[in-house]
C-alpha atoms as a PDB file:
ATOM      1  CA  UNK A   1      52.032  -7.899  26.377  1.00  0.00           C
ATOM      2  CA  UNK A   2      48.753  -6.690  27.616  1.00  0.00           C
ATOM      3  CA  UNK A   3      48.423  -3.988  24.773  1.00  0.00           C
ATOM      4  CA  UNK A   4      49.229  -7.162  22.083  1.00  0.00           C
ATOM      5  CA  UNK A   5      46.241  -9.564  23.538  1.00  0.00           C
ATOM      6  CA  UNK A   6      43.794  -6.161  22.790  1.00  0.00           C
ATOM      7  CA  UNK A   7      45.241  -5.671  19.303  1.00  0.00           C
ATOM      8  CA  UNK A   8      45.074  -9.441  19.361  1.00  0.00           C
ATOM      9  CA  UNK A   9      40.979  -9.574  20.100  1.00  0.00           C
ATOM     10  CA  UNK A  10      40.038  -5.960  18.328  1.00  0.00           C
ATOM     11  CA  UNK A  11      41.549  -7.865  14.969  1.00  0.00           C
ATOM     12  CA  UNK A  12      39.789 -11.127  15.092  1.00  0.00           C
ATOM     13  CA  UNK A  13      36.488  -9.885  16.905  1.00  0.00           C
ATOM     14  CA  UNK A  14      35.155  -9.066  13.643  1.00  0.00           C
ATOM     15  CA  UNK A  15      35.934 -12.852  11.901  1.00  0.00           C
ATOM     16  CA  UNK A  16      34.402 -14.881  14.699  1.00  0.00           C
ATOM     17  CA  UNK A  17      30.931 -12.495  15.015  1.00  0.00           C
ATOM     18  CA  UNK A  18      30.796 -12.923  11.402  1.00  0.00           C
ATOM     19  CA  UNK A  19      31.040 -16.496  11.416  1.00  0.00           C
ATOM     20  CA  UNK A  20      28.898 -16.760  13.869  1.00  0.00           C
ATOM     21  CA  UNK A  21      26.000 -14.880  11.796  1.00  0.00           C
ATOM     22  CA  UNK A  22      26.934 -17.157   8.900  1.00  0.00           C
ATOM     23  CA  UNK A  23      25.852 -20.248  10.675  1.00  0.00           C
ATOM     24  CA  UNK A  24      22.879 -19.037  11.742  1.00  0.00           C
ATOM     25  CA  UNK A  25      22.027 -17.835   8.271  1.00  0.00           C
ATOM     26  CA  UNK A  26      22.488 -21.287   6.883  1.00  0.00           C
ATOM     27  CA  UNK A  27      20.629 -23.166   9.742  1.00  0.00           C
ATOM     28  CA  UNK A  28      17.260 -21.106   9.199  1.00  0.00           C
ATOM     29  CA  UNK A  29      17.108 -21.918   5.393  1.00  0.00           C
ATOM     30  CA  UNK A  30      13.713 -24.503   5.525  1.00  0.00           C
ATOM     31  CA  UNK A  31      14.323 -27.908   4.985  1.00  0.00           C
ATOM     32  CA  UNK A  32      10.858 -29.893   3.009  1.00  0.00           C
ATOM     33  CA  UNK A  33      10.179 -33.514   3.617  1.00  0.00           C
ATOM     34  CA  UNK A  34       9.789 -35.220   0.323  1.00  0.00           C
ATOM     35  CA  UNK A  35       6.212 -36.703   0.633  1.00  0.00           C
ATOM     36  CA  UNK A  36       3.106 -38.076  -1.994  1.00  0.00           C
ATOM     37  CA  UNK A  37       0.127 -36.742  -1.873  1.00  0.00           C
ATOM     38  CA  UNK A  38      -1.634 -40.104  -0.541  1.00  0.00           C
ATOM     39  CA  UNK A  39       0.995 -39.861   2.047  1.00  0.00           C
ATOM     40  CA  UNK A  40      -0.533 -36.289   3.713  1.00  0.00           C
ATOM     41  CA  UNK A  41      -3.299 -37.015   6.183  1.00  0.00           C
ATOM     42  CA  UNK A  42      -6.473 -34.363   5.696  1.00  0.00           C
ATOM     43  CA  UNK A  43      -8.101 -35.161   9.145  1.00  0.00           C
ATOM     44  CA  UNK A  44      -5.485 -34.535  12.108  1.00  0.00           C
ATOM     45  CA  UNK A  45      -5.793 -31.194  13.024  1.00  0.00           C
ATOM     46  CA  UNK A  46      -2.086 -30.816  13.637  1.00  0.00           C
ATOM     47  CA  UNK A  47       0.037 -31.535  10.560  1.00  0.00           C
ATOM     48  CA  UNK A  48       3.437 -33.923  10.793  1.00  0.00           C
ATOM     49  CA  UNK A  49       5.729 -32.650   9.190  1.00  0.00           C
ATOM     50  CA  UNK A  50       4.670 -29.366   8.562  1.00  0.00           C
ATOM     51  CA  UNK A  51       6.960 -28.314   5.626  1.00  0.00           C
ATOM     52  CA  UNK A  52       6.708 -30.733   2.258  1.00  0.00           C
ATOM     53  CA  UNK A  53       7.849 -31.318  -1.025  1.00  0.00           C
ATOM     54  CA  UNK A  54       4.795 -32.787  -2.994  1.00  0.00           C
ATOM     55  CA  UNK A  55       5.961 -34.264  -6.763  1.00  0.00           C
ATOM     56  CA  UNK A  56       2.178 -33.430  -8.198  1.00  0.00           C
ATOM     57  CA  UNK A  57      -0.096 -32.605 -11.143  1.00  0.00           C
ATOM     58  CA  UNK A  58      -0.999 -28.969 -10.649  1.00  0.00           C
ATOM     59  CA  UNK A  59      -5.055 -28.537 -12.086  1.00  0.00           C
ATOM     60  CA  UNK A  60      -5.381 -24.743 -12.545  1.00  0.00           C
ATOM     61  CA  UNK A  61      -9.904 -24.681 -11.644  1.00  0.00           C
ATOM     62  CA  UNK A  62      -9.996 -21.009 -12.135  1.00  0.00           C
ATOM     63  CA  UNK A  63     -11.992 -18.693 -11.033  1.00  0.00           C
ATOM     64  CA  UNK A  64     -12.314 -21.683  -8.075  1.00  0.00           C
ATOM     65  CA  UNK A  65      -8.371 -22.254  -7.399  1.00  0.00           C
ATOM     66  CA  UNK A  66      -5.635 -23.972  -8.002  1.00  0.00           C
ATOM     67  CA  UNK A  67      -5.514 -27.683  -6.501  1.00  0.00           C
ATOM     68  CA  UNK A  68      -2.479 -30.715  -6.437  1.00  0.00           C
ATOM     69  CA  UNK A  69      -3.359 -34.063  -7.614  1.00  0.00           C
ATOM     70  CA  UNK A  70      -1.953 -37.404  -8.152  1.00  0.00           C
ATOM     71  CA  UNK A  71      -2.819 -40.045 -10.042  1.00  0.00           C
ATOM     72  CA  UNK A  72      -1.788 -42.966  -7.327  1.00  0.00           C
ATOM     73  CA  UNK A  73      -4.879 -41.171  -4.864  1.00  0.00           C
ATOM     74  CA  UNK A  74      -7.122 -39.792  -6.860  1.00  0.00           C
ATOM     75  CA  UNK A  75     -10.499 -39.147  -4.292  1.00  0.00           C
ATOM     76  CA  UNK A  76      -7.634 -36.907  -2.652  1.00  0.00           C
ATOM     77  CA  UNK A  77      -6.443 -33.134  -3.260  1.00  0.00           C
ATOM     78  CA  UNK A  78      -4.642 -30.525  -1.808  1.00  0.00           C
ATOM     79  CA  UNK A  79      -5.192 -26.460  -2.627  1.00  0.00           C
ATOM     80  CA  UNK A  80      -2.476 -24.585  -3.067  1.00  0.00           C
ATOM     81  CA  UNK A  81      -2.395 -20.434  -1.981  1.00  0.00           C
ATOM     82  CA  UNK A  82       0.809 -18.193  -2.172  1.00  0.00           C
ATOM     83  CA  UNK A  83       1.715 -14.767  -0.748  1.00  0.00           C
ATOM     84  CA  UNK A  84       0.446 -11.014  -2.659  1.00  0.00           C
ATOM     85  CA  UNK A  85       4.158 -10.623  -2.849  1.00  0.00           C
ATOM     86  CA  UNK A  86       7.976 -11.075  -2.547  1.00  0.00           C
ATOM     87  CA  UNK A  87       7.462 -14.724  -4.522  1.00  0.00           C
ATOM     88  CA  UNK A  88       9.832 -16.718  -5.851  1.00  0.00           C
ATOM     89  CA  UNK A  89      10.494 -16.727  -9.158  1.00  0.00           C
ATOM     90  CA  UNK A  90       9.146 -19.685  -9.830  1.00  0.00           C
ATOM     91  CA  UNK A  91       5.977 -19.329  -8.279  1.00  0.00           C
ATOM     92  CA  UNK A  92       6.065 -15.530  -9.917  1.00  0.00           C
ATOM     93  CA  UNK A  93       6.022 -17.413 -13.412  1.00  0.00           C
ATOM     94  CA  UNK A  94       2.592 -19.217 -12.486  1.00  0.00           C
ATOM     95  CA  UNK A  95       0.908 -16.635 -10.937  1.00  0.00           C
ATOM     96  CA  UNK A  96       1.891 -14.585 -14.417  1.00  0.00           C
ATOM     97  CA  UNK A  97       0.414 -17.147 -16.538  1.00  0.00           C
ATOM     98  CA  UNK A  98      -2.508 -18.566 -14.549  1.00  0.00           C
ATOM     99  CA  UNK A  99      -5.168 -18.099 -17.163  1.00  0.00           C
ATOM    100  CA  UNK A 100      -2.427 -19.655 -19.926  1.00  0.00           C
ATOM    101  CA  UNK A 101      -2.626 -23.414 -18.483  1.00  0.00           C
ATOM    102  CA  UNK A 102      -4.977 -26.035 -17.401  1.00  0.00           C
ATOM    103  CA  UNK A 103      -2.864 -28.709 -15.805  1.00  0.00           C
ATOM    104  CA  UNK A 104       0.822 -28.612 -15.011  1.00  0.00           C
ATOM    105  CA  UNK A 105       3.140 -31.487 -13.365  1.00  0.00           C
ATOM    106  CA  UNK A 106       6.437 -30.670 -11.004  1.00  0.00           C
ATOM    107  CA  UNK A 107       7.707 -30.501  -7.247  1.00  0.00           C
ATOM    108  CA  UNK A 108       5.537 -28.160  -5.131  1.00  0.00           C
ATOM    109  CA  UNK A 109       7.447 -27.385  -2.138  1.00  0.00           C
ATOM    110  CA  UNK A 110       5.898 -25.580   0.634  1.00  0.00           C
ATOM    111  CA  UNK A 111       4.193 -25.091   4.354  1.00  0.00           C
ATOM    112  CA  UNK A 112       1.160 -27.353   5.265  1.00  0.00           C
ATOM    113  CA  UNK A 113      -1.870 -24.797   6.835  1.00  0.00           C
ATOM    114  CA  UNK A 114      -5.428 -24.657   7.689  1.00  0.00           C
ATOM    115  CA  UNK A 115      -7.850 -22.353   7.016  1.00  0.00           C
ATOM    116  CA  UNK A 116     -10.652 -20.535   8.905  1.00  0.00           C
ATOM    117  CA  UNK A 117     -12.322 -23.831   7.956  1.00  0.00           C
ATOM    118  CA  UNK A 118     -10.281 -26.260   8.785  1.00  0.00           C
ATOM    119  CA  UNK A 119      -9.512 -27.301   5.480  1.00  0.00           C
ATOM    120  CA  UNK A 120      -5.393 -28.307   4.808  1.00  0.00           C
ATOM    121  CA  UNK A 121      -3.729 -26.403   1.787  1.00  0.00           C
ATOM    122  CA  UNK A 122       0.005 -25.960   0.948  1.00  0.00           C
ATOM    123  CA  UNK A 123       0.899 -22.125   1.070  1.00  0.00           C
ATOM    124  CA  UNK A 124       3.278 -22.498  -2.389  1.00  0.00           C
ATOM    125  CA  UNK A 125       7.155 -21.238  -1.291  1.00  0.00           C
ATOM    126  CA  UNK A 126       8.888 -22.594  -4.378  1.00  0.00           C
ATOM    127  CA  UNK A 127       8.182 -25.134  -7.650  1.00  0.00           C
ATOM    128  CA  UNK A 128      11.193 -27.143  -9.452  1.00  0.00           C
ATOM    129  CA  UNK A 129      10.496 -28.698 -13.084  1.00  0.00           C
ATOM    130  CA  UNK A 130       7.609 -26.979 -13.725  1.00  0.00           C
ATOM    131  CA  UNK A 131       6.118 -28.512 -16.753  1.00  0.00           C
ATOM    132  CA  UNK A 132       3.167 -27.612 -19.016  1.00  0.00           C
ATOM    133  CA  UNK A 133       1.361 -28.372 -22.279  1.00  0.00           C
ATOM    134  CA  UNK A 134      -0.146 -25.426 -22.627  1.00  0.00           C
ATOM    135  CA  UNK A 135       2.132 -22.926 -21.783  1.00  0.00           C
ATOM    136  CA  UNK A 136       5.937 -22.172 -22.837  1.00  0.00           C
ATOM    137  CA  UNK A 137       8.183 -19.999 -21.582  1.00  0.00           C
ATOM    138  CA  UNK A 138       8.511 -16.771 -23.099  1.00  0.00           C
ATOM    139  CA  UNK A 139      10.737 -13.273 -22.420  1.00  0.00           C
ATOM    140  CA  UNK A 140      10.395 -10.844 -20.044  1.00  0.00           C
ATOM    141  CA  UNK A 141       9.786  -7.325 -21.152  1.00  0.00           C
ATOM    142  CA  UNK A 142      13.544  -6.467 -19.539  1.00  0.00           C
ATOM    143  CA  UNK A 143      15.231  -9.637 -19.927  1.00  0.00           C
ATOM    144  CA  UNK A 144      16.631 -10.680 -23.594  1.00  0.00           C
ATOM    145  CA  UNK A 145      16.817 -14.034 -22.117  1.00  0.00           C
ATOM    146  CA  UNK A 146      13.908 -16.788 -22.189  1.00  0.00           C
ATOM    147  CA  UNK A 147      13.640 -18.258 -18.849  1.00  0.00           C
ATOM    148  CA  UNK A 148      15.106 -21.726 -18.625  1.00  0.00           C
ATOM    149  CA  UNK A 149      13.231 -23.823 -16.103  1.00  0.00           C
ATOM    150  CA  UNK A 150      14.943 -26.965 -14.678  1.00  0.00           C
ATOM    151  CA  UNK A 151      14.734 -30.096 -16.509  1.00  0.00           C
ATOM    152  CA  UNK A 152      13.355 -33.627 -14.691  1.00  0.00           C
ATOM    153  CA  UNK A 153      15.943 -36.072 -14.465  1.00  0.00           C
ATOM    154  CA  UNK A 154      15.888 -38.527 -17.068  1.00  0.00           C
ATOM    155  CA  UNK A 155      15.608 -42.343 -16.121  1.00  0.00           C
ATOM    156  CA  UNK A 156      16.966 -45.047 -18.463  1.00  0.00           C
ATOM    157  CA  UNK A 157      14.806 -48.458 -18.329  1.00  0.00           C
ATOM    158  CA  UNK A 158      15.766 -51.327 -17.719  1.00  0.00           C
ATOM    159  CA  UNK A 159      18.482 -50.039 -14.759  1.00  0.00           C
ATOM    160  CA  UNK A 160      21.816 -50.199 -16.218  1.00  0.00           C
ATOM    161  CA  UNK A 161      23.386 -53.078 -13.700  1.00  0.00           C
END
């Protein structure tokens, strides 16, 4: 009986440490707080809630930066900064083209920081619906594929009732 129990645990050892690294893996994926720009408060130095998802205009004031707008608070706006590398792809696509576009709208998700200055930015993690005017977008040198960036939701007016 003993020798059963052991066979028992060396076969099903294996399942539960692996599902208990699976859990773990899905609780430390971020979760952003959908939020306006008017809604994001500039002058506390400690920033509630830390990780956002900003639905913005994106005006591209190179060589000065790139900064978030909105048009329902517009004395207010947020610069954005990103990592040198491992990016995701969407925020790979506008650091490729920032000289092709001036202004850009879509869902800026990222983390809320200061700099030596004290000034708030959003360091850019990820963008959904990226959409721009002025730039389109094309194929990579290795891929025969364009890249197909998601599409806003379309609304219907008056609400169907």
């Amino acid at each position: 009986m003993p020798e059963r129990l052991v066979l028992f645990l060396f076969a099903f050892a294996p399942t539960v440490i692996g599902y208990s690294a699976n859990c773990q893996a899905q609780n430390t994926q971020t979760l952003y707080v959908s939020a306006t720009l008017c809604e994001v408060s500039f002058h506390h130095q400690k920033t509630n809630p830390k990780h956002i998802s900003i639905d913005a205009e994106l005006v591209n004031g190179f060589p000065h930066g790139l900064v978030l707008t909105d048009r329902r608070c517009e004395t207010k706006g947020l610069g954005i900064d990103f990592a040198d590398t491992d990016l995701d792809p969407s925020v790979e696509f506008i650091k490729r083209h920032l000289l092709k576009f001036r202004r850009a709208n879509g869902t800026f998700r990222g983390t809320l920081k200061r700099d030596r200055a004290g000034r708030l930015y959003l360091w850019l993690e990820s963008v959904v619906n990226f959409r721009s005017d002025d730039i389109q977008p094309e194929l990579h040198e290795d891929d025969p594929k364009p890249i197909h960036l998601p599409e806003p939701p379309l609304l219907t007016w008056p609400p169907p009732s």
